[in-house]
N, C-alpha and C. Protein backbone atom coordinates (compact mmCIF):
# COMPACT_ATOMS: atom_id res chain seq x y z
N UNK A 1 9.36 -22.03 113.61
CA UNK A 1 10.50 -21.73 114.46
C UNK A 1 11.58 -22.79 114.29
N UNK A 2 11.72 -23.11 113.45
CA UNK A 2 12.96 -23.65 112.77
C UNK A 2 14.04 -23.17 113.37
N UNK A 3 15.45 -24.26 112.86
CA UNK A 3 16.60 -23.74 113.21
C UNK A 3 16.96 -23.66 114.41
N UNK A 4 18.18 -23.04 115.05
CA UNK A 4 18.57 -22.59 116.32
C UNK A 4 18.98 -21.47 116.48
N UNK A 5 18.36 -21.08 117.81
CA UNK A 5 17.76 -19.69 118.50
C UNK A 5 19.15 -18.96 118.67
N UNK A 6 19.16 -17.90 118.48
CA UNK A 6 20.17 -17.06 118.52
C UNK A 6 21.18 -16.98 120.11
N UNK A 7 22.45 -17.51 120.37
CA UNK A 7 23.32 -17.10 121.25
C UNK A 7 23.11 -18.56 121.77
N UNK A 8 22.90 -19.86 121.28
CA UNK A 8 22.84 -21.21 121.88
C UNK A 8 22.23 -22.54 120.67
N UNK A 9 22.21 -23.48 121.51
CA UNK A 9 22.46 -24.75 120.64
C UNK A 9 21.11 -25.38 120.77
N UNK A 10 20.44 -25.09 121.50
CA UNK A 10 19.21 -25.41 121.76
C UNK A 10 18.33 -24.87 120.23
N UNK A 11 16.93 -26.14 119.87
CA UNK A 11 16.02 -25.61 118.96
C UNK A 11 15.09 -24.29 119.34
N UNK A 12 15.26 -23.82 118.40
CA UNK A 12 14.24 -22.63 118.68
C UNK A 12 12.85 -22.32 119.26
N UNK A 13 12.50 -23.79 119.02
CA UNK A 13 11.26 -24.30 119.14
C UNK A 13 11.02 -24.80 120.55
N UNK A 14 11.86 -24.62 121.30
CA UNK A 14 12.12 -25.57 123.02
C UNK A 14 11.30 -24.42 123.38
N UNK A 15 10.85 -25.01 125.29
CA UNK A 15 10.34 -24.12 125.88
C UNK A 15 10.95 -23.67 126.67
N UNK A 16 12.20 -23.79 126.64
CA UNK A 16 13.63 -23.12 127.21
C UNK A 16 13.76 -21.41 126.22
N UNK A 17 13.51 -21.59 124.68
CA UNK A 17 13.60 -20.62 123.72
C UNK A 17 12.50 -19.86 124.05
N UNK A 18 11.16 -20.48 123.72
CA UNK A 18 10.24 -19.90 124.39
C UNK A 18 10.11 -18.51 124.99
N UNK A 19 10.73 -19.50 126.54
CA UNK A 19 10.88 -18.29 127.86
C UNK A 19 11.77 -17.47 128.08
N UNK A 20 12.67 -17.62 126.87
CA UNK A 20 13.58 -16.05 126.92
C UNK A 20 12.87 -15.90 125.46
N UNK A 21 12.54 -15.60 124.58
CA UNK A 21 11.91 -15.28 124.18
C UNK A 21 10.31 -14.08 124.43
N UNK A 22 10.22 -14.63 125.27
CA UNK A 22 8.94 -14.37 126.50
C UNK A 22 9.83 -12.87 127.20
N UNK A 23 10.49 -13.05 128.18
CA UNK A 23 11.60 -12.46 128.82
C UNK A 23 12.41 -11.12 128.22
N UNK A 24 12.30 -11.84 126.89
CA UNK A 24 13.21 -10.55 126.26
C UNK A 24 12.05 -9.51 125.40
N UNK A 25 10.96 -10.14 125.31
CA UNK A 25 10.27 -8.82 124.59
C UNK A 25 8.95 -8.16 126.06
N UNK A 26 9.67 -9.38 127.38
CA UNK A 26 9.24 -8.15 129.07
C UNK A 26 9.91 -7.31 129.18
N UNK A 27 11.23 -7.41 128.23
CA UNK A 27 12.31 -6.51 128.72
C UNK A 27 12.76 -4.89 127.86
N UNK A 28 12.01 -5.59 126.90
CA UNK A 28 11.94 -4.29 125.30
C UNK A 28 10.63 -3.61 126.14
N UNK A 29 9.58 -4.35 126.07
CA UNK A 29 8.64 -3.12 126.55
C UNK A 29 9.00 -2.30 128.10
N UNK A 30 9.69 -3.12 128.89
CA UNK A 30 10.11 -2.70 130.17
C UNK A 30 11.32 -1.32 130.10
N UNK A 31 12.10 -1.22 129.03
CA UNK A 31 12.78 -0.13 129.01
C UNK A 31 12.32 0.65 127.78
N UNK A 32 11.43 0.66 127.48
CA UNK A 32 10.28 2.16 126.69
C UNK A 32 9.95 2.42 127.92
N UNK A 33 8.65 1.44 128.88
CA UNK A 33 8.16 2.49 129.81
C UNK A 33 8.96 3.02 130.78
N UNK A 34 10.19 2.49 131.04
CA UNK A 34 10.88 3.42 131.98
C UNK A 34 11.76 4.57 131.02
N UNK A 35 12.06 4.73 129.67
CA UNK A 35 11.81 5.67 129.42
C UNK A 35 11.04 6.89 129.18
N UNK A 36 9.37 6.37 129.05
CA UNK A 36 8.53 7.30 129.10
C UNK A 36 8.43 7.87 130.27
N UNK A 37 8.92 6.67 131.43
CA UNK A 37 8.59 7.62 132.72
C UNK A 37 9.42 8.41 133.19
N UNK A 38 10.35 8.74 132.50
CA UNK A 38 11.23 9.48 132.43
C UNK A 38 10.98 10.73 131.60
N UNK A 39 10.16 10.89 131.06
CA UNK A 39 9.59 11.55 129.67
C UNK A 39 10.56 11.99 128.53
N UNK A 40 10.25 10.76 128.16
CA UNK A 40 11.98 10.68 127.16
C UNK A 40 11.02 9.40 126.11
N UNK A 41 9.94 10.33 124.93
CA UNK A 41 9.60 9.48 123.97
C UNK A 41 10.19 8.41 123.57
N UNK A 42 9.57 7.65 122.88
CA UNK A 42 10.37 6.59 122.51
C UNK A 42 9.30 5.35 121.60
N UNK A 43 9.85 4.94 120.57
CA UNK A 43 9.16 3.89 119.66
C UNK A 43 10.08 3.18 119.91
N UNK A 44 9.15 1.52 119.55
CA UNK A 44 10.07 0.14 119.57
C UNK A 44 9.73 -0.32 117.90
N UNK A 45 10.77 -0.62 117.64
CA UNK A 45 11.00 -0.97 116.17
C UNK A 45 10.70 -0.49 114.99
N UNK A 46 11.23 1.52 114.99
CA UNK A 46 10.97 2.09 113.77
C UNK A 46 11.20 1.57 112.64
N UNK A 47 10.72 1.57 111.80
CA UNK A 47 10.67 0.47 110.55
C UNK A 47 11.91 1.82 109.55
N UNK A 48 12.16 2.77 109.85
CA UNK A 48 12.90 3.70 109.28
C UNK A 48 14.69 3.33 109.70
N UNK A 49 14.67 2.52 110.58
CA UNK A 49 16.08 2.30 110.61
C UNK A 49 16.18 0.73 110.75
N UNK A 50 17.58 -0.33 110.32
CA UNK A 50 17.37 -1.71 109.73
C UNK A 50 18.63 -1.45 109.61
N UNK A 51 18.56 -3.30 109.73
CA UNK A 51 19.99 -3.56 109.10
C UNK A 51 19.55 -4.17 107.62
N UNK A 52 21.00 -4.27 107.17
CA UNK A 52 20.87 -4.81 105.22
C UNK A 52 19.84 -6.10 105.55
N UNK A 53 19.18 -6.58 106.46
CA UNK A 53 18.70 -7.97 106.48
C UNK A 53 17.32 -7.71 106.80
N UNK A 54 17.00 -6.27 106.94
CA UNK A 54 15.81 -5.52 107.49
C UNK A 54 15.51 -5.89 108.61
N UNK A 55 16.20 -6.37 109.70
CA UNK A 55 16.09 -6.04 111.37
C UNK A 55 16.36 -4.96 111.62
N UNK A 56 15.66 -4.97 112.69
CA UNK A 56 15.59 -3.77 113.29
C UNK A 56 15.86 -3.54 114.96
N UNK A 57 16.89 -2.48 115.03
CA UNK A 57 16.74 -2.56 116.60
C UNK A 57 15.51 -2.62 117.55
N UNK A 58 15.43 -2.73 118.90
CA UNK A 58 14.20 -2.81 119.29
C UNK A 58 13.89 -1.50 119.61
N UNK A 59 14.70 -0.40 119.77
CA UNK A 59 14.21 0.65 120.55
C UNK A 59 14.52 1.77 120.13
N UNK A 60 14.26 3.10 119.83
CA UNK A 60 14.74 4.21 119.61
C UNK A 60 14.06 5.43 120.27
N UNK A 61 14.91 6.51 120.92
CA UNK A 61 14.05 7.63 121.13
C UNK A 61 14.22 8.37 120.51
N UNK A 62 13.07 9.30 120.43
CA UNK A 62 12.46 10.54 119.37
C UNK A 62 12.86 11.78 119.79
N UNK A 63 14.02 11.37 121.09
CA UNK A 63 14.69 12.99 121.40
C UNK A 63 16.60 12.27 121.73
N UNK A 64 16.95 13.86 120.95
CA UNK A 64 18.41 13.09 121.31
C UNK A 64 18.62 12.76 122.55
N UNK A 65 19.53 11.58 123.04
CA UNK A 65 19.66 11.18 124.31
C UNK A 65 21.43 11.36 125.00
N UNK A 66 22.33 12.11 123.85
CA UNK A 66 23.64 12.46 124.15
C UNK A 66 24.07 12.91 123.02
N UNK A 67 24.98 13.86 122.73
CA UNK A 67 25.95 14.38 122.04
C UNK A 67 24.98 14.34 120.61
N UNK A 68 23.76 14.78 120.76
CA UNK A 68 22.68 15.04 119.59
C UNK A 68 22.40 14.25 119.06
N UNK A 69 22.61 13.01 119.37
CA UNK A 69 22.28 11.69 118.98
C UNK A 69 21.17 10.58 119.52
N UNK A 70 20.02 10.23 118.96
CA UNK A 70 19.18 9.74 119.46
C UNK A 70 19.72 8.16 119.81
N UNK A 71 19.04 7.47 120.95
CA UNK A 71 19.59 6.39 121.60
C UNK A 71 19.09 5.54 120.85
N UNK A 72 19.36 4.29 120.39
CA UNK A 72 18.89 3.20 120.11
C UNK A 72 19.39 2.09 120.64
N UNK A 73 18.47 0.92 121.33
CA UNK A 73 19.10 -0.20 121.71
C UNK A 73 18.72 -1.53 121.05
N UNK A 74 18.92 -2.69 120.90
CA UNK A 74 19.11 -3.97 120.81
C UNK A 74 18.95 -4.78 122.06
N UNK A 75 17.69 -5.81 122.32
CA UNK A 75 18.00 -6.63 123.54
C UNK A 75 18.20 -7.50 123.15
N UNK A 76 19.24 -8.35 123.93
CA UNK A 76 18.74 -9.84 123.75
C UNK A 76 19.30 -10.66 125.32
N UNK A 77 18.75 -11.95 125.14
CA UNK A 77 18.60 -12.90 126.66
C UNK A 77 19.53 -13.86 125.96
N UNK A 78 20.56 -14.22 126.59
CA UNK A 78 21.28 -15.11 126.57
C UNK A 78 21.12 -16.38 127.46
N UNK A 79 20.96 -17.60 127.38
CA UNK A 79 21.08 -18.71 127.80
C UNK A 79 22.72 -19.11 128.37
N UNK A 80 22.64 -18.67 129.96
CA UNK A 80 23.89 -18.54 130.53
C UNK A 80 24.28 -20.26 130.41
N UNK A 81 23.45 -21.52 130.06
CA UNK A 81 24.06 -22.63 130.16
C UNK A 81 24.07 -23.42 128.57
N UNK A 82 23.85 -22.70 127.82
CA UNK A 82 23.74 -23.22 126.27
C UNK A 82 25.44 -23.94 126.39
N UNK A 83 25.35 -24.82 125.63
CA UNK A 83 26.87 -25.58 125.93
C UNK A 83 27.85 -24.91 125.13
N UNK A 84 27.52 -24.22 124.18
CA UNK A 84 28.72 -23.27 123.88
C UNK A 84 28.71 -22.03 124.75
N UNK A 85 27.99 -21.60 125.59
CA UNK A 85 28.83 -20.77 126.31
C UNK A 85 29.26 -21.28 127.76
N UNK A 86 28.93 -22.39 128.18
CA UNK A 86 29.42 -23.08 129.64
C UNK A 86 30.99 -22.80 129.69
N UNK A 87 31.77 -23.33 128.85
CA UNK A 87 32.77 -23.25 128.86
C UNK A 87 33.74 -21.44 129.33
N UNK A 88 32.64 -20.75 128.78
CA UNK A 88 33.46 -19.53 129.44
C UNK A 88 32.63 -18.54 130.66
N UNK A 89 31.33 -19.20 130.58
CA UNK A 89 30.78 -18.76 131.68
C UNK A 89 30.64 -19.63 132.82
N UNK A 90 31.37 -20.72 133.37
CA UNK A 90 31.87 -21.57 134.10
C UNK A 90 32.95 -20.66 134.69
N UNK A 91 33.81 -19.96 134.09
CA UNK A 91 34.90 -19.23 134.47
C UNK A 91 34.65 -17.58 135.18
N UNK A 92 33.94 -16.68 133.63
CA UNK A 92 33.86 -15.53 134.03
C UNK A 92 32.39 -15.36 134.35
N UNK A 93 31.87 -14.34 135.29
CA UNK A 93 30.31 -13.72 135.05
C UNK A 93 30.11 -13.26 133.85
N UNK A 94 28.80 -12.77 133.40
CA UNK A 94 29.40 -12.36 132.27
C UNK A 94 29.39 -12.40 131.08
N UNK A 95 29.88 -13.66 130.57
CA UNK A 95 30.63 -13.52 129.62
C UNK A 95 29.85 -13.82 128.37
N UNK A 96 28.62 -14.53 128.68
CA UNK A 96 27.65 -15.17 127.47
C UNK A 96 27.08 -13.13 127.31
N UNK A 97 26.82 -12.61 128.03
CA UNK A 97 26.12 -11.72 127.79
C UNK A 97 27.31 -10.46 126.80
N UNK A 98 28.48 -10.64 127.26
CA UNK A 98 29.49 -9.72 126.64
C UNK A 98 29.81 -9.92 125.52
N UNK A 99 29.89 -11.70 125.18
CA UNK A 99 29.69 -11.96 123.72
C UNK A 99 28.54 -10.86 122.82
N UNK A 100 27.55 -11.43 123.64
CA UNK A 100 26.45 -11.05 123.00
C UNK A 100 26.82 -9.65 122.76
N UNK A 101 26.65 -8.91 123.66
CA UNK A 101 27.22 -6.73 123.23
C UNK A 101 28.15 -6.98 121.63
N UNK A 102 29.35 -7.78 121.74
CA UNK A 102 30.12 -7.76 120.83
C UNK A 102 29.47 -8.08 119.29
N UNK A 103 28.55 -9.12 119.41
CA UNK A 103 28.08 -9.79 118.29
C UNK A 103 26.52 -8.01 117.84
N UNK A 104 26.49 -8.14 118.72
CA UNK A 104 24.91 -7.23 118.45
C UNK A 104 25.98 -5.94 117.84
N UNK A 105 26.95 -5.26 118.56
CA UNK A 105 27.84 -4.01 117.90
C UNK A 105 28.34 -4.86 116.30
N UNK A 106 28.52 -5.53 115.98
CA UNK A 106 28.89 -6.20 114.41
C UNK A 106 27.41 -6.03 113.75
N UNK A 107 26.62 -6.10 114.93
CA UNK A 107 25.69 -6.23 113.57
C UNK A 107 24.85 -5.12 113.27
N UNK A 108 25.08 -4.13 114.27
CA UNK A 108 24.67 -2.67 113.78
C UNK A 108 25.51 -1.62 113.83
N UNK A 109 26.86 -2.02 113.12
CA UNK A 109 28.14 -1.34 112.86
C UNK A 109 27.63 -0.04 112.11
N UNK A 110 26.80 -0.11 110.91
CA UNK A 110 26.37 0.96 110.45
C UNK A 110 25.59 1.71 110.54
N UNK A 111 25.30 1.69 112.04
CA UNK A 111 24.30 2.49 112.69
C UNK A 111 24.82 3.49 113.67
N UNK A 112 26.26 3.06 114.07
CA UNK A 112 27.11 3.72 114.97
C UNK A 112 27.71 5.34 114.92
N UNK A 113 27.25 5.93 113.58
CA UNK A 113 27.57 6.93 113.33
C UNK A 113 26.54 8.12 113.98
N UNK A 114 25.31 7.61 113.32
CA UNK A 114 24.05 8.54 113.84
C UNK A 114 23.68 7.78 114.77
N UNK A 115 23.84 6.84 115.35
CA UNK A 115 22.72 7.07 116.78
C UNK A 115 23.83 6.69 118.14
N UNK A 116 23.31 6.99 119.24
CA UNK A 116 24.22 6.10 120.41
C UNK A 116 23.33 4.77 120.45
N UNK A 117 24.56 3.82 120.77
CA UNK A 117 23.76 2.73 120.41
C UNK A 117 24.23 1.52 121.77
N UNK A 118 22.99 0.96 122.21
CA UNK A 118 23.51 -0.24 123.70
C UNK A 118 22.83 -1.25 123.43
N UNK A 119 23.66 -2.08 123.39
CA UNK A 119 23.21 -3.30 122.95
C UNK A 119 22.40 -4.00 124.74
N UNK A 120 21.98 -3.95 124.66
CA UNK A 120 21.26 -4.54 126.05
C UNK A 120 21.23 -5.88 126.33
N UNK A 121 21.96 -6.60 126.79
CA UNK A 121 22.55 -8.07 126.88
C UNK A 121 22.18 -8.62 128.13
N UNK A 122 21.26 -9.47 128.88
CA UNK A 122 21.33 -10.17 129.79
C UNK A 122 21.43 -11.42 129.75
N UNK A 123 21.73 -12.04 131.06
CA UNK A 123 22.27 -13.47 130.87
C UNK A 123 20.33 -14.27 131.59
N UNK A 124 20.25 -15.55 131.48
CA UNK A 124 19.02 -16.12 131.97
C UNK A 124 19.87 -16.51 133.22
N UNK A 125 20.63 -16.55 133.98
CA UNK A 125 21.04 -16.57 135.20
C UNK A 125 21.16 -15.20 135.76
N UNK A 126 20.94 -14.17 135.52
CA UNK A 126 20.95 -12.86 135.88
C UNK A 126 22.13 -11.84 135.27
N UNK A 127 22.82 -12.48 135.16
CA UNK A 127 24.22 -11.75 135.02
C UNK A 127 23.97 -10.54 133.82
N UNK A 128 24.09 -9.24 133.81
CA UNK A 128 23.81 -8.43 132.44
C UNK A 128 25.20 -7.52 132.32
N UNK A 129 25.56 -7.43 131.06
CA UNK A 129 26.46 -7.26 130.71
C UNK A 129 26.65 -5.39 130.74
N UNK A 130 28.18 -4.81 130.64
CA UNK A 130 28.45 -3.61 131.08
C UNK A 130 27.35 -2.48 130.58
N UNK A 131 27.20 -2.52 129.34
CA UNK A 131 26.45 -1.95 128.67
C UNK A 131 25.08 -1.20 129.26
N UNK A 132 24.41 -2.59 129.32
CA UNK A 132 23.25 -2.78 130.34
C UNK A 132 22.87 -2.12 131.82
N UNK A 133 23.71 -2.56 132.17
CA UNK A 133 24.05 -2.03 133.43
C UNK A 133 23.92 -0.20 133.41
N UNK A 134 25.28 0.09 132.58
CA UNK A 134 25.34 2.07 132.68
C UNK A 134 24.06 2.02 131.60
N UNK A 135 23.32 1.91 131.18
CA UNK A 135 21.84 2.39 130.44
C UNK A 135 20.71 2.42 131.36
N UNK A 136 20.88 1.51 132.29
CA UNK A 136 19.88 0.99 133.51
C UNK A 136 20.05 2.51 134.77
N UNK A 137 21.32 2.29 134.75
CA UNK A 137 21.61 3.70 136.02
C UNK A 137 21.58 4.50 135.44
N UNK A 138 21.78 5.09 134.01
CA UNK A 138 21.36 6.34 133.17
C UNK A 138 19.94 6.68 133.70
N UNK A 139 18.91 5.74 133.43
CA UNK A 139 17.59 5.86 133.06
C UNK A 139 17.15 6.16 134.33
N UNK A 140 17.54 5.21 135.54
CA UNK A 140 17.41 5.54 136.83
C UNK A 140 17.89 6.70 137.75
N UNK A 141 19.02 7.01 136.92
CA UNK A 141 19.54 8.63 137.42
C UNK A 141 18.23 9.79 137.12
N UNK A 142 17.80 9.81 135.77
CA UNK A 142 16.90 10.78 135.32
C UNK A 142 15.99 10.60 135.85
N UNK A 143 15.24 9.13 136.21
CA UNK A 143 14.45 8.94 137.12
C UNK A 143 13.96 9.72 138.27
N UNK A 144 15.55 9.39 139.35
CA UNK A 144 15.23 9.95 140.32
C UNK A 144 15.53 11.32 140.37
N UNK A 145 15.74 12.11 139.83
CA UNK A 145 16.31 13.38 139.41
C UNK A 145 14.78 14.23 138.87
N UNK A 146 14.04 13.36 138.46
CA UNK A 146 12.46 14.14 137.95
C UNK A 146 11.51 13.91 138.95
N UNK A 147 11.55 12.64 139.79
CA UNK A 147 10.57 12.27 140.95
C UNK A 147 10.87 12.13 142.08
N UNK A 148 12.64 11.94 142.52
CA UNK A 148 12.80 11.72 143.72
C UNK A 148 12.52 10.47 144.00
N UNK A 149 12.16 9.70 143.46
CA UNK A 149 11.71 8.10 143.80
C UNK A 149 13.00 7.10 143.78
N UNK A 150 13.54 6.54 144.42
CA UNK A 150 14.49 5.75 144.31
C UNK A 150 14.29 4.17 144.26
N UNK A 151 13.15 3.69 144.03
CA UNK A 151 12.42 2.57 144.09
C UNK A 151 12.07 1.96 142.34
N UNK A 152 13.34 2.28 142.07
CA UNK A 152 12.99 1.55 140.39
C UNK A 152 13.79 0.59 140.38
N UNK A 153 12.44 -0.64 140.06
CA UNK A 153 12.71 -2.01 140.26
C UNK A 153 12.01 -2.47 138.95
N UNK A 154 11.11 -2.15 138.07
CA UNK A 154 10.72 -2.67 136.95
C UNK A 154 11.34 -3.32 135.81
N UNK A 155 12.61 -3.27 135.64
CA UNK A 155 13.47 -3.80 134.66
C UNK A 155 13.84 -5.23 135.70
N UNK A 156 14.51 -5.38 136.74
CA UNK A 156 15.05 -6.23 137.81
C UNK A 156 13.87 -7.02 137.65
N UNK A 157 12.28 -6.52 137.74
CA UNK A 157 11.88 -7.52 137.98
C UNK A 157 10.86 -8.79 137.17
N UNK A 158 10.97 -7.89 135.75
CA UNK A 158 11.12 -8.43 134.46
C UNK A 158 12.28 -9.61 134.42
N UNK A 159 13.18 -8.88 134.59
CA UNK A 159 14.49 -10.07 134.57
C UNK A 159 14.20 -11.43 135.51
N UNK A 160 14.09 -11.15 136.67
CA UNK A 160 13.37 -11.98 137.38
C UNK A 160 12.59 -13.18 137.08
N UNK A 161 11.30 -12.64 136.58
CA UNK A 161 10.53 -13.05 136.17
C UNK A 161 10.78 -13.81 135.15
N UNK A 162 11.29 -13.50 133.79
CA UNK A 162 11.82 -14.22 133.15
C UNK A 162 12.85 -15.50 133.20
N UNK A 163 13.82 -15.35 133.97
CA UNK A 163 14.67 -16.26 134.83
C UNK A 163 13.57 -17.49 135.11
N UNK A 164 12.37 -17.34 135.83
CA UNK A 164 11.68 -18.18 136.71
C UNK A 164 11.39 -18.97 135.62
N UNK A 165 10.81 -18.21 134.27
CA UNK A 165 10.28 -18.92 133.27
C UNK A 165 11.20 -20.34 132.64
N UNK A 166 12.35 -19.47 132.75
CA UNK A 166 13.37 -20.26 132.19
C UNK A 166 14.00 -21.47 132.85
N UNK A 167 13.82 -21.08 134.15
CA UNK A 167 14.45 -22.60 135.40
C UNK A 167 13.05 -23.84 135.50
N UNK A 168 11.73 -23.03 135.06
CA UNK A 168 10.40 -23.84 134.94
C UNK A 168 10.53 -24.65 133.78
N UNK A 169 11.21 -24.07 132.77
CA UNK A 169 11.06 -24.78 131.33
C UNK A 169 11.73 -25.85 131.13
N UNK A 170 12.90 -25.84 132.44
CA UNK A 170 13.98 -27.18 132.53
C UNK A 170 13.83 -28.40 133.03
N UNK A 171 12.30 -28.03 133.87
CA UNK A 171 11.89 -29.35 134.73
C UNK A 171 11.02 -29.71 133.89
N UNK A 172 10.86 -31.21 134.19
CA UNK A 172 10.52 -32.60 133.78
C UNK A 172 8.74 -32.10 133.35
N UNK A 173 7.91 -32.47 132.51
CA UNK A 173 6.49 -32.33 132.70
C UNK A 173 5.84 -33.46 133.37
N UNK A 174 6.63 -34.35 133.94
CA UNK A 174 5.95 -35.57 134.59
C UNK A 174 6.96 -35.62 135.82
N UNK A 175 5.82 -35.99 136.59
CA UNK A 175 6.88 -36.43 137.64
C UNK A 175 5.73 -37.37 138.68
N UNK A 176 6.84 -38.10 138.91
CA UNK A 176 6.08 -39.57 140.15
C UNK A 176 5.03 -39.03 141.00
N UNK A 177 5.12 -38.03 141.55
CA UNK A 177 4.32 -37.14 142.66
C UNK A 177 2.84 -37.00 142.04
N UNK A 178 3.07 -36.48 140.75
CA UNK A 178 1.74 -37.06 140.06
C UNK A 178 0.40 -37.87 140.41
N UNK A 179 0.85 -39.14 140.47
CA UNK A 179 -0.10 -40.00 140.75
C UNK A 179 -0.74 -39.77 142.00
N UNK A 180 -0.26 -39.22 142.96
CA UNK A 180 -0.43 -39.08 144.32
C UNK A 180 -1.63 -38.32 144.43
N UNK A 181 -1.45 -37.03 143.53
CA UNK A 181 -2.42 -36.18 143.73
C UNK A 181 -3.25 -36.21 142.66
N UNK A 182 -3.16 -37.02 141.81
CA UNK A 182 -4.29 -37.27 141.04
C UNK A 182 -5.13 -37.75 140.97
N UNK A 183 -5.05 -39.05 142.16
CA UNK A 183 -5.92 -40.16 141.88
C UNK A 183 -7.38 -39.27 142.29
């Protein structure tokens, strides 16, 4: 894990990377099963569609999902305090995650023809970008529209969860209090 982690300055290898790392593939499997429970098939990472670098989005369904076009998405977790994005997410909500939509649409420009495509962008402070958001109330519309259940919280609480990982990974592994309860 070389190098530095995609959307920040931090090594890849931190346990800051880690836990969105962690976070973001709670969040790939977290929107398959709320598409299945929707009954709206769906594979994560058909090896039949790629970019020139052979990535692959994370998600696709096996039935069209608008205008005959099957859905495919892209997640990723942004580090709302990486020091290149402080500077504009100090200002707007937002904005680390909107980058992100922008950068993820460049990089599956040639995918935009045949599929609908959402880049699924959240921030590790919560914030998730537009995209995200209308895919989330899509899924939750059909939701409650097949069960009547208005209690879909499984994506929220993935996010959540992940968040916690990420504010845990910032504190110290030692601390004075230690000794207290160790002896």
């Amino acid at each position: 894990m070389a190098g530095l982690r995609e959307g920040g300055n931090e090594p890849a290898g931190s346990l800051k990377a880690i836990c969105n790392y962690t976070n973001l593939k709670l969040l790939v499997k977290y929107i398959k099963r709320s598409l299945t429970s929707c009954g709206i098939p769906s594979l994560l990472e058909h090896p039949g569609i790629s970019r020139a670098d052979g990535k692959r989005p994370d998600g696709l369904t096996l039935i069209p999902w608008s205008r005959g076009k099957s859905l495919i998405w892209d997640s990723t977790c942004i580090d709302t305090l990486a020091p290149s994005h402080v500077p504009n997410t100090s200002r707007r909500a937002a904005s680390a995650a909107e980058l992100a939509v922008k950068n993820k649409v460049n990089k599956y420009a040639h995918l935009l023809n045949n599929y609908i495509f959402v880049p699924f962008a959240v921030e590790t402070f919560g914030h998730w970008s537009h995209d995200a958001k209308v895919l989330v109330s899509q899924i939750g519309q059909i939701f409650i529209s097949i069960t009547g259940d208005r209690r879909c919280t499984t994506l929220s609480t993935a996010i959540q969860r992940g968040n916690a990982m990420s504010v845990l990974g910032t504190l110290p592994e030692y601390s004075p209090l230690d000794e207290l309860f160790l002896s």
